[in-house]
Structures are given as C-alpha cells and as structure tokens.
Protein backbone atom coordinates (compact mmCIF):
# COMPACT_ATOMS: atom_id res chain seq x y z
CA UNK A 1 -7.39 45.35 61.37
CA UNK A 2 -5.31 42.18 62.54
CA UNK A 3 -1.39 42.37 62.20
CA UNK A 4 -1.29 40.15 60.35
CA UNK A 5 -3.05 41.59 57.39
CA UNK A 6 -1.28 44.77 57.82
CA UNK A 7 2.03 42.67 57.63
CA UNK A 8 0.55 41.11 54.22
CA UNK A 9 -0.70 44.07 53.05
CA UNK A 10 3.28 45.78 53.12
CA UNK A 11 4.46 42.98 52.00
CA UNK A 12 2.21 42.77 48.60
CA UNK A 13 3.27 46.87 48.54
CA UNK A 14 7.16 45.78 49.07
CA UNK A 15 6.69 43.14 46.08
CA UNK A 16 4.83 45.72 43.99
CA UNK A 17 7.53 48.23 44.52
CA UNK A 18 10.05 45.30 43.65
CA UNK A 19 8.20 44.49 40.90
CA UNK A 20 7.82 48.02 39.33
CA UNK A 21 11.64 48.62 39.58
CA UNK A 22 12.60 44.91 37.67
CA UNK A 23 10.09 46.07 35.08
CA UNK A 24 11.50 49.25 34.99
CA UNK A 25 15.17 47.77 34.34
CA UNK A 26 13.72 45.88 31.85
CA UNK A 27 11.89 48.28 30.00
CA UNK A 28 15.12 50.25 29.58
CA UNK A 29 17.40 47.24 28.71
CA UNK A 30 14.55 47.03 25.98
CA UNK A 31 15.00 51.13 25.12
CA UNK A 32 18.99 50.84 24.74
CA UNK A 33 18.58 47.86 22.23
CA UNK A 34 15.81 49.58 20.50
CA UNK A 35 14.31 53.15 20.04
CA UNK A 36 17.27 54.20 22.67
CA UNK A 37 20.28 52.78 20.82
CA UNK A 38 21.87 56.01 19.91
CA UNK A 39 21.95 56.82 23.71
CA UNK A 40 23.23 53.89 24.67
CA UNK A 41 26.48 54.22 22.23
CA UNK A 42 27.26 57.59 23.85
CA UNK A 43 27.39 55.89 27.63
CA UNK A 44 30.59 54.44 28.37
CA UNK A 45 31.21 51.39 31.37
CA UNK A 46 30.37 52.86 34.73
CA UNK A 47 28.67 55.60 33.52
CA UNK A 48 25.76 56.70 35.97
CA UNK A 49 22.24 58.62 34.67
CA UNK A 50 18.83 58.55 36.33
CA UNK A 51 16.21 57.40 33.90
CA UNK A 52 12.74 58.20 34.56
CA UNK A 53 10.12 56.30 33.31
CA UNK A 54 9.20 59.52 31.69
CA UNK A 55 11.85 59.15 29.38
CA UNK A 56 10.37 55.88 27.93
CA UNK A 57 6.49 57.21 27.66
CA UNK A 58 6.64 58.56 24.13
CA UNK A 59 8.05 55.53 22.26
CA UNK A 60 6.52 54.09 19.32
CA UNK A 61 8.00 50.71 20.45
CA UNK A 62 5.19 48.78 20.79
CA UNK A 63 6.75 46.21 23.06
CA UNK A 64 7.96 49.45 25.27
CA UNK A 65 4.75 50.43 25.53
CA UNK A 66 3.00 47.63 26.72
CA UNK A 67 5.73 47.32 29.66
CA UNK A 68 5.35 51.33 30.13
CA UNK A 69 1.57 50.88 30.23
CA UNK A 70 2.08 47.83 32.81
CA UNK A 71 4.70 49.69 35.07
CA UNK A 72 2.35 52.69 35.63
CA UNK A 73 -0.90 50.27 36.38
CA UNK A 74 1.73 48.81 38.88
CA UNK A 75 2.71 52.21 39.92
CA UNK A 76 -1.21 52.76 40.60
CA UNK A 77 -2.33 49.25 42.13
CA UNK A 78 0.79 50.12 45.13
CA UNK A 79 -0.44 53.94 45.33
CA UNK A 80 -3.89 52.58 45.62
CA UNK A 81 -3.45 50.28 48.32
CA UNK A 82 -0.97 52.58 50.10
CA UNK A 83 -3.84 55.18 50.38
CA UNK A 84 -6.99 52.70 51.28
CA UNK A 85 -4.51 51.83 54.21
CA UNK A 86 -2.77 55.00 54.87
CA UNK A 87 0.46 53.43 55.05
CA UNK A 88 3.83 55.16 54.30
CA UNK A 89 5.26 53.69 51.85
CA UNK A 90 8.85 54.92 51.88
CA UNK A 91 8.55 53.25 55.73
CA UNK A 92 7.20 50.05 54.15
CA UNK A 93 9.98 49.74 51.53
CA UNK A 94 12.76 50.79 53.95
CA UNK A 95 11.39 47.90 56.37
C-alpha cells in the first residue's frame, strides 16, 4: 500500500473518531434537555461524570435514538476500517 493511502486512511479514522465524540456531546446535550432532565438538575457548574454511550441506549427518545443508532454505526465503520488495515487506533488518534 502507498503512504499516501495509509495517511488517508488515518485520517478518515481520526475524523470518524472526531465525529463519534461531537455526536456523542450532542446526543447528551439532547438527554439533559429531555429524557435526562432530572439528572441534569442534580449536576451543579464544574461538576465532572463520565457518560457512556451506554447510558443513552435505552431511551424512548426517538430523536436519541436515531443519534445512538448513528454513533454506534460510526463506532463500527472506524472499528471496521481499523481492522481491514490493522492499524492502532489509539496511535492514529494520538498522531
């Protein structure tokens, strides 16, 4: 394989990781307004937690679960292309 393509094939992955994580952020700006509300009251400025997309997957939020549904094809189109290269991905994104 030329450089070349290897350097546009890490690339596409670094977008597709950047991609997943706005998604992500938007998804759960989209919870705390919605079917996450309650949570959101109890968090006060500065406050740090690690959501997991895990934590959106059982919503009944139809608009959540169209972007839930869209991260995780993301999730798999990066994985997929990772593997059929054998690339290391934490490398790629730390590059």
């Amino acid at each position: 394989m030329k450089p070349e393509y290897t350097e546009e094939i890490k690339e596409t992955v670094r977008v597709l990781a950047n991609t997943r994580q706005q998604l992500f952020e938007r998804a759960l700006n989209l919870a705390m307004k919605g079917p996450l509300e309650d949570i959101d009251e109890v968090f006060e400025l500065g406050d740090v937690y690690d959501f997991k997309l895990a934590h959106l997957d059982n919503t009944t939020d139809i608009n959540l679960q169209k972007l839930v549904d869209l991260i995780k094809e993301v999730e798999k189109t990066a994985d997929s292309i990772v593997n059929l290269n054998d690339l290391d991905i934490e490398k790629i994104i730390k590059e």
